[in-house]
N, C-alpha and C. Protein backbone atom coordinates (compact mmCIF):
# COMPACT_ATOMS: atom_id res chain seq x y z
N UNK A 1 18.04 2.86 11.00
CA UNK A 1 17.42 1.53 11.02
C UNK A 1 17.29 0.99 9.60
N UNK A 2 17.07 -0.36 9.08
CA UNK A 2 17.31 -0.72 8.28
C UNK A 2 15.52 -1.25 7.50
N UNK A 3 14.71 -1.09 8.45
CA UNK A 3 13.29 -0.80 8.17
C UNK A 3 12.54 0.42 7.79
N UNK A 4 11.28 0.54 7.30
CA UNK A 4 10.97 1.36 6.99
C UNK A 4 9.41 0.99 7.01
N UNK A 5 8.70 2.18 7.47
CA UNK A 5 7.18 1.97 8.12
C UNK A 5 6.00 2.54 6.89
N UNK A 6 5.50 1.81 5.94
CA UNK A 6 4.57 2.62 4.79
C UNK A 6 3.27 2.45 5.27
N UNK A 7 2.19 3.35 5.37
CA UNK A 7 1.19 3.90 5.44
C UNK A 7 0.39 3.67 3.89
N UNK A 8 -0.41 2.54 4.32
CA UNK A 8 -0.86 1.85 2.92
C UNK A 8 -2.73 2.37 3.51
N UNK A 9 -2.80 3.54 2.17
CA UNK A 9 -4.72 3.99 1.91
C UNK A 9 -5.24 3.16 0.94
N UNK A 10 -6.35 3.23 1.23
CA UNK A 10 -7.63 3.06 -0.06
C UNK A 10 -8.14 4.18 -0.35
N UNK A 11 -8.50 4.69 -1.13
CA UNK A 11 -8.85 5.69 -1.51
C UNK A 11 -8.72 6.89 -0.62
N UNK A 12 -7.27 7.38 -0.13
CA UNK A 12 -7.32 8.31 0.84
C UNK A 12 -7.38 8.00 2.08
N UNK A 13 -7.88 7.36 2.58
CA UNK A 13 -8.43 6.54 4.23
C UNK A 13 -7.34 5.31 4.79
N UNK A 14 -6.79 5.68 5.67
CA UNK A 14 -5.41 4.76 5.96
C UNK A 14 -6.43 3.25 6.48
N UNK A 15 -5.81 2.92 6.10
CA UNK A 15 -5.92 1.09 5.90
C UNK A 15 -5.21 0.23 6.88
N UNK A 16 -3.76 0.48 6.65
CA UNK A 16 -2.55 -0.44 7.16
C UNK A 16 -1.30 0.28 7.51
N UNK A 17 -0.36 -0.06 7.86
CA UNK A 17 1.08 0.12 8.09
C UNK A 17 1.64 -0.49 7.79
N UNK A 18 2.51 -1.15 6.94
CA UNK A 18 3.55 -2.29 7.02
C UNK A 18 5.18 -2.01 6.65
N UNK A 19 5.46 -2.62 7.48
CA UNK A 19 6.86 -2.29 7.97
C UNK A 19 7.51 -3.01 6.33
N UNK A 20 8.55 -2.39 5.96
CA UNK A 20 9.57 -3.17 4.63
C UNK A 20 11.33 -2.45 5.41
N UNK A 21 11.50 -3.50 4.63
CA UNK A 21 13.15 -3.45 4.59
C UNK A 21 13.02 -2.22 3.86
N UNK A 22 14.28 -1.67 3.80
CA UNK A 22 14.70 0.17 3.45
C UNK A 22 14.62 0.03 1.55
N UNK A 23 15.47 -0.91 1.68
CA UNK A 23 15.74 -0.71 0.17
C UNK A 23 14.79 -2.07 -0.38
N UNK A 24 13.52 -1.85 -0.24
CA UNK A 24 12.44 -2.84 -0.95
C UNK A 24 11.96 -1.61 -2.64
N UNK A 25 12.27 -2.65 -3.63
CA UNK A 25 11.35 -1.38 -4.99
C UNK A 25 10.18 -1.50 -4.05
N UNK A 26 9.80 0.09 -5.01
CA UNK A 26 8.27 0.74 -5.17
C UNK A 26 7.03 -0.66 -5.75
N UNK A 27 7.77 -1.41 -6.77
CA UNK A 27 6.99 -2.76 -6.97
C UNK A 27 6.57 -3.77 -6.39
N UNK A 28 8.00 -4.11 -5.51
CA UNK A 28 7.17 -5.11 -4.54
C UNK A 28 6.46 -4.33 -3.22
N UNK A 29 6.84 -3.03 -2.94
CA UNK A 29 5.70 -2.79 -1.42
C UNK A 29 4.58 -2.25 -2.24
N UNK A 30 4.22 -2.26 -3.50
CA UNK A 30 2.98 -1.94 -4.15
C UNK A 30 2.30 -3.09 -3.80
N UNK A 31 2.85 -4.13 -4.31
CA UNK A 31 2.55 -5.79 -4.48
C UNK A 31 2.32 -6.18 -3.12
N UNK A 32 2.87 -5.86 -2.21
CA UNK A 32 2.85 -6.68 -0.22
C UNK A 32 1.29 -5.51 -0.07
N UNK A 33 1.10 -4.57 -0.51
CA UNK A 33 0.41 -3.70 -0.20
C UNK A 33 -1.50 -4.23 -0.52
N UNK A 34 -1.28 -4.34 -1.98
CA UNK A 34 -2.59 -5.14 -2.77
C UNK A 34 -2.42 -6.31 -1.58
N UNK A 35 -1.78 -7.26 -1.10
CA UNK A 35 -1.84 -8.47 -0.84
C UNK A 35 -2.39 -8.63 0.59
N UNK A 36 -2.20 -7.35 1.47
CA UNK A 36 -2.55 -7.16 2.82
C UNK A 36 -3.84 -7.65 2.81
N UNK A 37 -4.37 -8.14 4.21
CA UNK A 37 -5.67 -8.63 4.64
C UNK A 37 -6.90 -7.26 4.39
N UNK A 38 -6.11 -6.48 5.49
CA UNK A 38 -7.11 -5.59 5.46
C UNK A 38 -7.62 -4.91 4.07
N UNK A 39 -6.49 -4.31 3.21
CA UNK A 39 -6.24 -3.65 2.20
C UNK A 39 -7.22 -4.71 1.28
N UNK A 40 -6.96 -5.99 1.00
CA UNK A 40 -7.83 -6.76 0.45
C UNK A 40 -9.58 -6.70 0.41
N UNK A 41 -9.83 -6.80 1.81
CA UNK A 41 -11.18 -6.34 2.21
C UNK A 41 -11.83 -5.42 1.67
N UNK A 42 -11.34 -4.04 1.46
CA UNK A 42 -11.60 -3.02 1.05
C UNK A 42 -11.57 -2.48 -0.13
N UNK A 43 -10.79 -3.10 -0.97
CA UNK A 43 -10.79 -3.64 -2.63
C UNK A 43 -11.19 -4.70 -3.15
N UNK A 44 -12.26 -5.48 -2.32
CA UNK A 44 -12.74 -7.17 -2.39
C UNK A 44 -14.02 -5.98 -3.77
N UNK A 45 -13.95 -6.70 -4.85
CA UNK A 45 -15.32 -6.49 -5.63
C UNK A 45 -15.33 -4.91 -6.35
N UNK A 46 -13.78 -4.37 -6.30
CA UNK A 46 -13.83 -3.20 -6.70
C UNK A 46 -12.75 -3.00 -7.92
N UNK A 47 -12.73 -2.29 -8.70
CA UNK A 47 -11.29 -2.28 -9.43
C UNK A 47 -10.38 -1.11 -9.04
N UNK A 48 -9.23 -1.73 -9.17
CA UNK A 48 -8.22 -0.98 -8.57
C UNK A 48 -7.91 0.21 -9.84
N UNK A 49 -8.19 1.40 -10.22
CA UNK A 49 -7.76 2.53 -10.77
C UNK A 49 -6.32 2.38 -10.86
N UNK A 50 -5.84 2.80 -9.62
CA UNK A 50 -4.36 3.67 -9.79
C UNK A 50 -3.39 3.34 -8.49
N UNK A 51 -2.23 2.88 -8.39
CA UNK A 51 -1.61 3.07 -7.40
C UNK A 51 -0.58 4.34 -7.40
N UNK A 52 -0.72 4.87 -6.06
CA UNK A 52 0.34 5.89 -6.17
C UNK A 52 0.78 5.78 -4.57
N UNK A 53 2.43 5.61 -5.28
CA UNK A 53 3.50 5.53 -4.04
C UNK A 53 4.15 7.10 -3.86
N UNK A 54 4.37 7.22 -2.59
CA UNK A 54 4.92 8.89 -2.39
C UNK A 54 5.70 8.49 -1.02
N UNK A 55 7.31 8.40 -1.96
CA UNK A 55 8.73 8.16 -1.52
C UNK A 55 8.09 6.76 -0.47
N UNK A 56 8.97 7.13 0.39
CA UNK A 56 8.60 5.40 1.19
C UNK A 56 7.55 5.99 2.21
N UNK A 57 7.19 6.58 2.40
CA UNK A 57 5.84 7.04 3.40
C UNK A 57 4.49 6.57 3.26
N UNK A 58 4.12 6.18 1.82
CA UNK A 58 2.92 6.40 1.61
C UNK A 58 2.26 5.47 0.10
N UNK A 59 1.29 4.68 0.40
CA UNK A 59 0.96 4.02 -0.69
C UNK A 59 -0.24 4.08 -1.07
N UNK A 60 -0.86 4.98 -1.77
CA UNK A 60 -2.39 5.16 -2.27
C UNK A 60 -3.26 4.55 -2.99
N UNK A 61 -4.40 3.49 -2.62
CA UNK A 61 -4.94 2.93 -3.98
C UNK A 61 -6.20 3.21 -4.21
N UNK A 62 -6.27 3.35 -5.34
CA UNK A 62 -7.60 4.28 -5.77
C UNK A 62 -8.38 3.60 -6.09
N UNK A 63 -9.59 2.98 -6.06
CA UNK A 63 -10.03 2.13 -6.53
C UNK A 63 -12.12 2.50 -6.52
N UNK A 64 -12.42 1.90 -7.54
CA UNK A 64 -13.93 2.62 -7.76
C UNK A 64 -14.52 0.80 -7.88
């Protein structure tokens, strides 16, 4: 298939899913990731630390 399904956390705790095209950079599904509704909510008033992407499965944001 020419999609691909990432598993976007906040600090560890799954958040979202969002589907990307296969060959999207690590930059922009970082970027669709920060931009999500939910993902937003949950980083509303916080600073974002660190993002960490792991291969296309998985997008972590750390945020205190």
């Amino acid at each position: 298939s020419n999609s691909v399904t990432i598993v976007i956390q906040v600090n560890g705790k799954k958040r979202a899913d969002l589907s990307f095209p296969v060959d999207i950079t690590k930059e922009a599904a970082e970027a669709a990731a920060l931009d999500h509704e939910t993902v937003k909510r949950h980083i509303e008033g916080k600073t974002v630390r660190k993002v960490i992407s792991v291969g296309q499965k998985l997008i972590n944001i750390v945020v205190s």
